[in-house]
C-alpha atoms as a PDB file:
ATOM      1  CA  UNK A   1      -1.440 -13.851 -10.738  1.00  0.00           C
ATOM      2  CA  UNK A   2      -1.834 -12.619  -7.120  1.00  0.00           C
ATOM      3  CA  UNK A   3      -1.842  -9.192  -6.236  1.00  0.00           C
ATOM      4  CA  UNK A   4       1.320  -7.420  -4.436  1.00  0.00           C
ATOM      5  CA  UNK A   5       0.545  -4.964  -2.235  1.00  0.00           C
ATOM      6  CA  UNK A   6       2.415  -2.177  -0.802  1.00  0.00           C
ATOM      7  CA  UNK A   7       1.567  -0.146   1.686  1.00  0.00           C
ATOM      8  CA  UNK A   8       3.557   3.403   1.541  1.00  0.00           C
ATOM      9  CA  UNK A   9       3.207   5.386   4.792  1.00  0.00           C
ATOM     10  CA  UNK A  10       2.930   9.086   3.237  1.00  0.00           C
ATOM     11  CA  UNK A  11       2.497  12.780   5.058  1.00  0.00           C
ATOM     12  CA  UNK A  12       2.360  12.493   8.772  1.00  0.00           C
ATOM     13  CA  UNK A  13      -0.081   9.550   8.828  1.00  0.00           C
ATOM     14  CA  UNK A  14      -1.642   8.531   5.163  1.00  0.00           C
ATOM     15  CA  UNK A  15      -1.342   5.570   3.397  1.00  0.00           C
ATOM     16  CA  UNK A  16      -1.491   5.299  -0.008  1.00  0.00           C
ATOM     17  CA  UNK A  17      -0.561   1.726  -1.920  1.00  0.00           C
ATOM     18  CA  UNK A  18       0.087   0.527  -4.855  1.00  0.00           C
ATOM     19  CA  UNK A  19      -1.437  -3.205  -6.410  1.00  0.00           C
ATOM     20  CA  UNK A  20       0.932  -4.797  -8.739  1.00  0.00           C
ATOM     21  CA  UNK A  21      -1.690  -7.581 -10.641  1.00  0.00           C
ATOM     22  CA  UNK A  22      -1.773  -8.909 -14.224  1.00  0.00           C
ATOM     23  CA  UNK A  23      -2.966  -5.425 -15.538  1.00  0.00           C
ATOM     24  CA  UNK A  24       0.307  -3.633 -14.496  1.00  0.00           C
ATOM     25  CA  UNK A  25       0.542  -1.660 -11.198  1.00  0.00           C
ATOM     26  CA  UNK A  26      -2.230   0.438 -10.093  1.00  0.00           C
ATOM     27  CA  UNK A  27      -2.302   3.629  -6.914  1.00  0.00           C
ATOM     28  CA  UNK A  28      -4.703   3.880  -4.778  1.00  0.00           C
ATOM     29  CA  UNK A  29      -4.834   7.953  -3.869  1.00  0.00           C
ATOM     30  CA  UNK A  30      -1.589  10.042  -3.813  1.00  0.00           C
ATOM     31  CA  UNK A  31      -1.173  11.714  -0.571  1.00  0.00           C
ATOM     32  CA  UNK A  32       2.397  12.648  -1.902  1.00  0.00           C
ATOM     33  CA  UNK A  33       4.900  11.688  -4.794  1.00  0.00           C
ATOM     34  CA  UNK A  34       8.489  11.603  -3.145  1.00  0.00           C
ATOM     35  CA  UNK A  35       7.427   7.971  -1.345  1.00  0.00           C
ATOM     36  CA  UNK A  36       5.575   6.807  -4.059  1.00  0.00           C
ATOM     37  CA  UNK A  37       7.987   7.224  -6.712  1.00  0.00           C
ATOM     38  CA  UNK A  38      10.807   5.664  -4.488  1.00  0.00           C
ATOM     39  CA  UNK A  39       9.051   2.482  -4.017  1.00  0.00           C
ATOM     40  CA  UNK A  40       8.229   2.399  -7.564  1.00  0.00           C
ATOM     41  CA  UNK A  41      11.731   2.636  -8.907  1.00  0.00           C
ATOM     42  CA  UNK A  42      12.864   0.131  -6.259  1.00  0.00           C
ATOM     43  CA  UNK A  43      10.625  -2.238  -7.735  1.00  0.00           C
ATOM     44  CA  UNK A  44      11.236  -1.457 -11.111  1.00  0.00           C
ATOM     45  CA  UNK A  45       7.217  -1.295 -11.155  1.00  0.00           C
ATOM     46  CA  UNK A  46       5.441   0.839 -13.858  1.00  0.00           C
ATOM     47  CA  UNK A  47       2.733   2.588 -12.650  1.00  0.00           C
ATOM     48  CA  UNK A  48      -0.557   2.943 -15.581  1.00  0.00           C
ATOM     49  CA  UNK A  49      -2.815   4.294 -13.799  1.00  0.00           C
ATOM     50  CA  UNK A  50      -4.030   6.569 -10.105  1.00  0.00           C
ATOM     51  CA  UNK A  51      -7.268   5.443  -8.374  1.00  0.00           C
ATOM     52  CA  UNK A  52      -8.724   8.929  -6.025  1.00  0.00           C
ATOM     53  CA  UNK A  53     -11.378   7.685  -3.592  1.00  0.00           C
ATOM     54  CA  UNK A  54     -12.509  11.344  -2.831  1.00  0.00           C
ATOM     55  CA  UNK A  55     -11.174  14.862  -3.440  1.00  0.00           C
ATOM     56  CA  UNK A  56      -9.156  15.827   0.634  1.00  0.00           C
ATOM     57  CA  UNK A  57      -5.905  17.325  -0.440  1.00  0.00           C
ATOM     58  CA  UNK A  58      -4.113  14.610   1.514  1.00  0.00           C
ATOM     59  CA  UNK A  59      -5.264  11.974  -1.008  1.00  0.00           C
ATOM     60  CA  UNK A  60      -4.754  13.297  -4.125  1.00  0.00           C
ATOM     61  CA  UNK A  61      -1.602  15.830  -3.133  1.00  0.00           C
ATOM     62  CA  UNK A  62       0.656  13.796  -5.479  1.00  0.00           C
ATOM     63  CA  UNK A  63      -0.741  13.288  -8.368  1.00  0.00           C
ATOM     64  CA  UNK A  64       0.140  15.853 -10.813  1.00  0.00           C
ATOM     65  CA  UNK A  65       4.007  15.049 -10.138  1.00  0.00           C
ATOM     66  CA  UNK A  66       3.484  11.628 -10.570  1.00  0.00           C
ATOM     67  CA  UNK A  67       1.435  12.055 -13.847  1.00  0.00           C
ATOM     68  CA  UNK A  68       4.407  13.837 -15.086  1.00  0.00           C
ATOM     69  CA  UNK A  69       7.032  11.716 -13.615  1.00  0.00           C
ATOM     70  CA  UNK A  70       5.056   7.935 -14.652  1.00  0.00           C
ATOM     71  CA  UNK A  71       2.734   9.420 -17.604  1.00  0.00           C
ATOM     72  CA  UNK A  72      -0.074   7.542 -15.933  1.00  0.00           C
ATOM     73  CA  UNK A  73      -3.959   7.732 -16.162  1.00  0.00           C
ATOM     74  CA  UNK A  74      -5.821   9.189 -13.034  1.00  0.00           C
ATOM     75  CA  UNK A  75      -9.057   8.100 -12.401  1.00  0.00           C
ATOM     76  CA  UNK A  76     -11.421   8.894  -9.332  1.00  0.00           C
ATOM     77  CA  UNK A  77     -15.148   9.600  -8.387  1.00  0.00           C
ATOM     78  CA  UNK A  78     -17.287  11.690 -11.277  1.00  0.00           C
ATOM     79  CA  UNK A  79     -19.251  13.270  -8.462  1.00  0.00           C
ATOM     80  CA  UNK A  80     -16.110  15.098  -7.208  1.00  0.00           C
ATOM     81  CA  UNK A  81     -14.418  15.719 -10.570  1.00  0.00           C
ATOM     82  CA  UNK A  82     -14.756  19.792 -10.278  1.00  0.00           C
ATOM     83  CA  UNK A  83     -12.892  19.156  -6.759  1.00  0.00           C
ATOM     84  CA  UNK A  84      -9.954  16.783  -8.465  1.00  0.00           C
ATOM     85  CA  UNK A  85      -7.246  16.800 -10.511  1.00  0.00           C
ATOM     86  CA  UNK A  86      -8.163  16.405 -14.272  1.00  0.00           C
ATOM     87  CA  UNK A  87      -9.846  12.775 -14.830  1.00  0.00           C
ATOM     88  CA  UNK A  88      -9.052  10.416 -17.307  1.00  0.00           C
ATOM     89  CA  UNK A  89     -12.077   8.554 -16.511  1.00  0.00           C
ATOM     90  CA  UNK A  90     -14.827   9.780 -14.239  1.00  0.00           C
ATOM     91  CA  UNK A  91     -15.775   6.783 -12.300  1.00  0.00           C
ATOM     92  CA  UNK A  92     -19.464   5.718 -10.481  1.00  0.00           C
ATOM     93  CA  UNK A  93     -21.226   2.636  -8.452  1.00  0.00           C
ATOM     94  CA  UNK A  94     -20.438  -0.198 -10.282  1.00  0.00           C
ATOM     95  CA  UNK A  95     -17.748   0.753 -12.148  1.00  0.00           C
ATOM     96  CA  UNK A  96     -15.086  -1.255 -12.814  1.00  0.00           C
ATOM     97  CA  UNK A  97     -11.724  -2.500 -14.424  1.00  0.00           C
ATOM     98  CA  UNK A  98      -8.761  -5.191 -14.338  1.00  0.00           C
ATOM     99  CA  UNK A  99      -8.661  -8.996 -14.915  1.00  0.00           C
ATOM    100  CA  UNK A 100      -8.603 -11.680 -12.291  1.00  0.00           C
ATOM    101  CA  UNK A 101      -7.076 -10.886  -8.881  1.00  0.00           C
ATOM    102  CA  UNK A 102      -6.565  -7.374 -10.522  1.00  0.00           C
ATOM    103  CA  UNK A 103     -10.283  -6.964 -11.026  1.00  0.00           C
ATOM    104  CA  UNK A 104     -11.833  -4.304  -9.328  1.00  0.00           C
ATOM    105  CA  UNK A 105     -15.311  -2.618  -8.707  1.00  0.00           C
ATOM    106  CA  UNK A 106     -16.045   1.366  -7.374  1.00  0.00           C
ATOM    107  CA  UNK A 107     -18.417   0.826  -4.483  1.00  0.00           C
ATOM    108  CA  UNK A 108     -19.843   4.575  -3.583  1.00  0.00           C
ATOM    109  CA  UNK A 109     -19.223   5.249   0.005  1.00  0.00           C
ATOM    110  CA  UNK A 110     -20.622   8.579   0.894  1.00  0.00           C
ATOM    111  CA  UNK A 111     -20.116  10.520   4.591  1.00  0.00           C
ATOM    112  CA  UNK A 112     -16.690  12.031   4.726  1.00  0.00           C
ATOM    113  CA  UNK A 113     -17.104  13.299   1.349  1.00  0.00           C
ATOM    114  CA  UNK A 114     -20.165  13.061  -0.799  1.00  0.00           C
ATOM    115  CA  UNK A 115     -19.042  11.528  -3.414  1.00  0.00           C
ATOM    116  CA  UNK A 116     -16.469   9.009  -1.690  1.00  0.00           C
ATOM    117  CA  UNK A 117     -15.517   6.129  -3.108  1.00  0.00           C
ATOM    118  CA  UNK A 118     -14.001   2.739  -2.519  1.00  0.00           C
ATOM    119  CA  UNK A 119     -12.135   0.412  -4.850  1.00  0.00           C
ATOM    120  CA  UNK A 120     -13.045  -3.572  -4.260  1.00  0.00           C
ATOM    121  CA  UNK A 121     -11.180  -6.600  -5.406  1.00  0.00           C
ATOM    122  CA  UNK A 122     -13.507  -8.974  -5.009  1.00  0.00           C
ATOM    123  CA  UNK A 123     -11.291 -12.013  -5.832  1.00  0.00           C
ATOM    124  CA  UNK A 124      -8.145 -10.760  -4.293  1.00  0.00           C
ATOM    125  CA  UNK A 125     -10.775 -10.396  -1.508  1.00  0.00           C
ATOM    126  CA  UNK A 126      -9.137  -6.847  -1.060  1.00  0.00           C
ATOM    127  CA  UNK A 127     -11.080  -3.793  -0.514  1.00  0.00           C
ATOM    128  CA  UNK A 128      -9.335  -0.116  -0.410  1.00  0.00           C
ATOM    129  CA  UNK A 129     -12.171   2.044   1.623  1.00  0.00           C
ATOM    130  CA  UNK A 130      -9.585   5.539   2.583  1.00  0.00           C
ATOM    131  CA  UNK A 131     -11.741   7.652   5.099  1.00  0.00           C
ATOM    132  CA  UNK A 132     -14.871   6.294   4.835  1.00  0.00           C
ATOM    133  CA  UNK A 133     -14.252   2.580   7.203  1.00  0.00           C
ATOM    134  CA  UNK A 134     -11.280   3.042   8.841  1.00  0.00           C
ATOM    135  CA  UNK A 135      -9.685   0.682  11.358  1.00  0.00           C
ATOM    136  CA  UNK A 136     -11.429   0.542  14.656  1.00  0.00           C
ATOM    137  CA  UNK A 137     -13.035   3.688  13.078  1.00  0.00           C
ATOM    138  CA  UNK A 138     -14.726   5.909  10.471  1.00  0.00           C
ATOM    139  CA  UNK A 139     -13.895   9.097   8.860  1.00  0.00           C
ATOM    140  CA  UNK A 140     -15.852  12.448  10.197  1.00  0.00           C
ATOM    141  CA  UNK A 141     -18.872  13.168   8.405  1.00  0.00           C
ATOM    142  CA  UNK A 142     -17.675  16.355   6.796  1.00  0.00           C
ATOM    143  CA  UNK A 143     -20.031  16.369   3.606  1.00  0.00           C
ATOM    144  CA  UNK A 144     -23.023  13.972   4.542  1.00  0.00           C
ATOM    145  CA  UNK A 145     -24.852  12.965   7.089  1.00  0.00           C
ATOM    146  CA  UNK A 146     -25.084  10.529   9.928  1.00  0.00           C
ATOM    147  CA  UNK A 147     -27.346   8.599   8.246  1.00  0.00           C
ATOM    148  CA  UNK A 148     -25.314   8.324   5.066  1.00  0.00           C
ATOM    149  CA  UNK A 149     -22.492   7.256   6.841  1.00  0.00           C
ATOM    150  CA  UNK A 150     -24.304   4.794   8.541  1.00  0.00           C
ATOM    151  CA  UNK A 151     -25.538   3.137   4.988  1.00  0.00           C
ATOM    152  CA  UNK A 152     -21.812   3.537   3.946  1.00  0.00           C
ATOM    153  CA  UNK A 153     -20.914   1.075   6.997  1.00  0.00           C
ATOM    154  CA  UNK A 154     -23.979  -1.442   5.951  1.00  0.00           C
ATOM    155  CA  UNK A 155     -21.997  -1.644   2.607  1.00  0.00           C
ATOM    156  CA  UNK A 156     -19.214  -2.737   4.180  1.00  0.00           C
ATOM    157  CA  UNK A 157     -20.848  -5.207   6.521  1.00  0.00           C
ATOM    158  CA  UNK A 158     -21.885  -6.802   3.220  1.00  0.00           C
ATOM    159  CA  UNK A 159     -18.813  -7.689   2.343  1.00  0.00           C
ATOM    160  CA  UNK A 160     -17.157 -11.359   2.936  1.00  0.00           C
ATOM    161  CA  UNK A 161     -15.769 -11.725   6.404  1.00  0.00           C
ATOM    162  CA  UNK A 162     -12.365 -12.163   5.066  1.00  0.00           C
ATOM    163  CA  UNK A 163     -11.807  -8.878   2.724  1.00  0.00           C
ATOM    164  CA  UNK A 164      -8.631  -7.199   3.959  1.00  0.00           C
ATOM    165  CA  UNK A 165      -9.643  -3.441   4.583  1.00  0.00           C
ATOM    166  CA  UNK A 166      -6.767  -0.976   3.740  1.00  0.00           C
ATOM    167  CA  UNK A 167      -7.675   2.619   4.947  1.00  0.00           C
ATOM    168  CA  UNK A 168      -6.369   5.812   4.693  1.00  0.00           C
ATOM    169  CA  UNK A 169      -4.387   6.832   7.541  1.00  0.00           C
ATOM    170  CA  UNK A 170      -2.805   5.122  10.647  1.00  0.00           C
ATOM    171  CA  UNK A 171      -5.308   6.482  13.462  1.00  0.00           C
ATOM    172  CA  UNK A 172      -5.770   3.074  15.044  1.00  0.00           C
ATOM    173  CA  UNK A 173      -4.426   3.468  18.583  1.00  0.00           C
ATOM    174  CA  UNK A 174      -6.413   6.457  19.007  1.00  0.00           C
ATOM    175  CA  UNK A 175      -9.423   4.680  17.160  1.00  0.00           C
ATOM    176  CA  UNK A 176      -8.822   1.703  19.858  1.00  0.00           C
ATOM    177  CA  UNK A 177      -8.947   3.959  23.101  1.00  0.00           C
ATOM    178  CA  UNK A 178     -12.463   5.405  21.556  1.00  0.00           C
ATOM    179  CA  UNK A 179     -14.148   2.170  21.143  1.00  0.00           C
ATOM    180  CA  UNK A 180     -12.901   0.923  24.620  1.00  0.00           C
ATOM    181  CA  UNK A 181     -15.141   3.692  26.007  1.00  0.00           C
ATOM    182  CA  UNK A 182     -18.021   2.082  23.979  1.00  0.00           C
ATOM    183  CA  UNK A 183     -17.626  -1.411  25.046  1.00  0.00           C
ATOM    184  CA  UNK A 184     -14.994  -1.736  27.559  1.00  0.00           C
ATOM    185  CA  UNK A 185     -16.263  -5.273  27.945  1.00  0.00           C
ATOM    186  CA  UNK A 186     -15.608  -6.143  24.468  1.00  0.00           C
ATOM    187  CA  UNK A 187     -13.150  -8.967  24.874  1.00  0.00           C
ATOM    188  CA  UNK A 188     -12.223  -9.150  20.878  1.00  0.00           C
ATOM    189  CA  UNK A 189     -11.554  -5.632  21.500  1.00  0.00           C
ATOM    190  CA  UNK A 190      -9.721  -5.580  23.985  1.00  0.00           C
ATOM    191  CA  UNK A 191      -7.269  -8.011  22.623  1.00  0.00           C
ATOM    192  CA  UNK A 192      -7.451  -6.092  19.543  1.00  0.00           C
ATOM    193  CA  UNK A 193      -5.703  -3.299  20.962  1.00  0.00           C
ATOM    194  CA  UNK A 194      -3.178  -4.866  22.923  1.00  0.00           C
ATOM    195  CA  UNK A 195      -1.688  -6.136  19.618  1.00  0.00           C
ATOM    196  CA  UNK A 196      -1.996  -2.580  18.283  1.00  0.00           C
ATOM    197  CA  UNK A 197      -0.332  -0.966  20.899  1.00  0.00           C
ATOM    198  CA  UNK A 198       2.524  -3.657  20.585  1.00  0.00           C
ATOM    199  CA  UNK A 199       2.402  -3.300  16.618  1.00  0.00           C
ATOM    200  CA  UNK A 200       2.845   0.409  16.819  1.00  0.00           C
ATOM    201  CA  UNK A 201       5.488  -0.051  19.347  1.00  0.00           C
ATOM    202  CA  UNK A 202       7.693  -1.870  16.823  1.00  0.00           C
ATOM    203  CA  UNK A 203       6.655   0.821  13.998  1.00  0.00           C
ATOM    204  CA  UNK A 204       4.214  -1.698  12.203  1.00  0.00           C
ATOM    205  CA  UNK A 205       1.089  -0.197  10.468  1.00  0.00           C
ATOM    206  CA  UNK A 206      -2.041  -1.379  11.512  1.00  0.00           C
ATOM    207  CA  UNK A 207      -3.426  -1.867   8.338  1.00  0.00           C
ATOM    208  CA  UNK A 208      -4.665  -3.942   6.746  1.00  0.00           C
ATOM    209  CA  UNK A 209      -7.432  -4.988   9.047  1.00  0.00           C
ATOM    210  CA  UNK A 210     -10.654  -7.355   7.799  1.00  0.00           C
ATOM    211  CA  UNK A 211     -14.231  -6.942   7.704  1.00  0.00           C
ATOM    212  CA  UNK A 212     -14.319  -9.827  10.173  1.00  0.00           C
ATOM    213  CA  UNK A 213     -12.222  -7.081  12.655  1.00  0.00           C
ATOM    214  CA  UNK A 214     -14.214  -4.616  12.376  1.00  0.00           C
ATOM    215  CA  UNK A 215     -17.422  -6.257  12.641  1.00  0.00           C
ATOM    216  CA  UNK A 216     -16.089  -7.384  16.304  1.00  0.00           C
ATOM    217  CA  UNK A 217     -13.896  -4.499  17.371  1.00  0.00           C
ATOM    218  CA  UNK A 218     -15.142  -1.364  14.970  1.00  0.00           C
ATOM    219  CA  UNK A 219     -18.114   0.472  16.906  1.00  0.00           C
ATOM    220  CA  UNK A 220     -19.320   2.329  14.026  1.00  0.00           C
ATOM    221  CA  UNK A 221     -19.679  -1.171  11.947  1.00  0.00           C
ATOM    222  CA  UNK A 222     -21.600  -2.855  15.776  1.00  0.00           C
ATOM    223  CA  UNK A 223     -24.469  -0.197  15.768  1.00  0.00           C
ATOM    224  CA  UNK A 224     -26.942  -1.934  14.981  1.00  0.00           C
ATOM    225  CA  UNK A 225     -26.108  -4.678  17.910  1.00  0.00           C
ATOM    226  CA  UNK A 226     -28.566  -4.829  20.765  1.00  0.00           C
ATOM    227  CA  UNK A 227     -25.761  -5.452  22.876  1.00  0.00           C
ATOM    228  CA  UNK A 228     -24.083  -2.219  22.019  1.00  0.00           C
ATOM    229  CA  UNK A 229     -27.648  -0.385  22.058  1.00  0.00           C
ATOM    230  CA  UNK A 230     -27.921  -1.833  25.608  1.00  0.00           C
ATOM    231  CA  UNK A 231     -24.535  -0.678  26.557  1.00  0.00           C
ATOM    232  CA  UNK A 232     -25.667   2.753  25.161  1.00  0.00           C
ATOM    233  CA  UNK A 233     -29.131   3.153  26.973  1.00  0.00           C
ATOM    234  CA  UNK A 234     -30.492   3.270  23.164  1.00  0.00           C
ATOM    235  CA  UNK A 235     -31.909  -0.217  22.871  1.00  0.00           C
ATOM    236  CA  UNK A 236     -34.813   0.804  21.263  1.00  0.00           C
ATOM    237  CA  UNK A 237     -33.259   3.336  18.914  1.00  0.00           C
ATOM    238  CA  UNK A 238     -32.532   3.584  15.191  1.00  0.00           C
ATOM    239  CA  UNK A 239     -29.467   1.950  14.016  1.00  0.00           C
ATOM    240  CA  UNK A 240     -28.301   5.450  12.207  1.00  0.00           C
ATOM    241  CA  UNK A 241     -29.393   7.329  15.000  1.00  0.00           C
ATOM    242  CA  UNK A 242     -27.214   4.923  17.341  1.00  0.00           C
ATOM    243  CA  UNK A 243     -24.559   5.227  15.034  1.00  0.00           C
ATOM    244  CA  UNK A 244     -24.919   8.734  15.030  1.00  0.00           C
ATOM    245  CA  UNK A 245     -24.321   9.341  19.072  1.00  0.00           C
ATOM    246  CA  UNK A 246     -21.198   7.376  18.489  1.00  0.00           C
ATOM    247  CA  UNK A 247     -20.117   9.753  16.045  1.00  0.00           C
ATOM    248  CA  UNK A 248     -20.735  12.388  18.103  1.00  0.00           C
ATOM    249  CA  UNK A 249     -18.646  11.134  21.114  1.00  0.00           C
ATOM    250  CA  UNK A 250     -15.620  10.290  18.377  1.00  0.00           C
ATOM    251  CA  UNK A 251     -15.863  13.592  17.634  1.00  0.00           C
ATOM    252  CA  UNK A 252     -15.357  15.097  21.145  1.00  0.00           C
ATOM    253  CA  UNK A 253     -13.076  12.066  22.268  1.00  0.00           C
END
């Protein structure tokens, strides 16, 4: 059985989404309930159980209404649990759950927060990464460091070329304008954000991207590229340290 995936714009700019697989219907963080619980009763969709990839009010916001509302287990990273709402189950690297295209596996993805989290469906070829890869972009390094983050992005360039990446909020335009500055000459880029710009015209999220995207487009995935080094005057320069300067800029972009 294929997965069904919703995205459900939440807040100002969130996402949160719910997977509907053979295991029943799963959330991935809970920015707020009012959307969330519309979508589920207009699907007629049970929910059993709330995934929390890290503890920033605007993920997890919604989850003791739903809990009451749906009577649903919430799960989300043990290294954050004092920072959460009550755990069912505490979750780690290499944790897992599901069946088939509803299997999934925690991948730890510290930076924004330190204990971060994403959720991966390998089969579904689906990975759920909220502020840690973003896309066109990365969350700020709140919690860790640089060179975290930067291992955080290596994780994701492991991934197969074709995993869809949903993220956590709909920053993409301004991600795009950033990582023009970067590599202006960046043709796959470029192109990239003409379609954005024409998506967001029309209202269209810009999620989900894939890890295929980002590797082209996303500057904080292309630091370790001599041609971006080059482009930076930091050809001979650590990868984290190159990744941290771009951070920097982001920051004061």
């Amino acid at each position: 059985m294929p997965l069904d995936i919703v995205t459900i714009p939440c807040l100002s700019d969130n996402y949160a989404y719910l997977v509907n697989g053979p295991d029943g219907t799963l959330l991935i963080d809970a920015p707020e309930a009012a959307p969330i619980a519309a979508e589920l009763d207009s699907r007629v969709w049970n929910l059993s159980a709330i995934l929390l990839t890290h503890h920033h009010h605007d993920h997890v916001g919604g989850v003791e209404e739903l809990r009451a509302q749906c009577g649903c287990k919430v799960m989300g990273p043990a290294a954050e649990q004092e920072k959460l709402p009550p755990l069912d189950r505490a979750l780690a690297e290499g944790d897992g759950g599901g069946s088939g295209d509803g299997a999934w596996t925690v991948l730890s993805v510290p930076g924004h927060t330190l204990g971060h989290i994403a959720f991966h469906f390998p089969a579904a070829r689906a990975v759920f990464s909220a502020d840690s890869l973003m896309a066109l972009g990365c969350g700020r390094v709140f919690e860790g460091t640089p060179a975290m983050m930067w291992d955080t992005m290596r994780t994701f360039l492991a991934l197969p070329d074709d995993t869809r990446v949903y993220s956590g909020h709909e920053y993409t335009a301004a991600n795009a304008r950033f990582a023009l500055t970067v590599e202006p000459d960046n043709g796959a880029l470029q192109e990239r954000a003409r379609r954005i710009e024409a998506g967001r015209a029309r209202g269209e999220p810009t999620v989900p991207s894939t890890i295929a995207e980002e590797k082209a487009t996303n500057p904080f995935m292309r630091a370790h590229l001599q041609t971006l080094k080059a482009r930076l005057d930091m050809a001979s320069t650590p990868d984290a340290d190159v990744f941290a300067e771009i951070r920097k800029r982001k920051d004061a972009f």
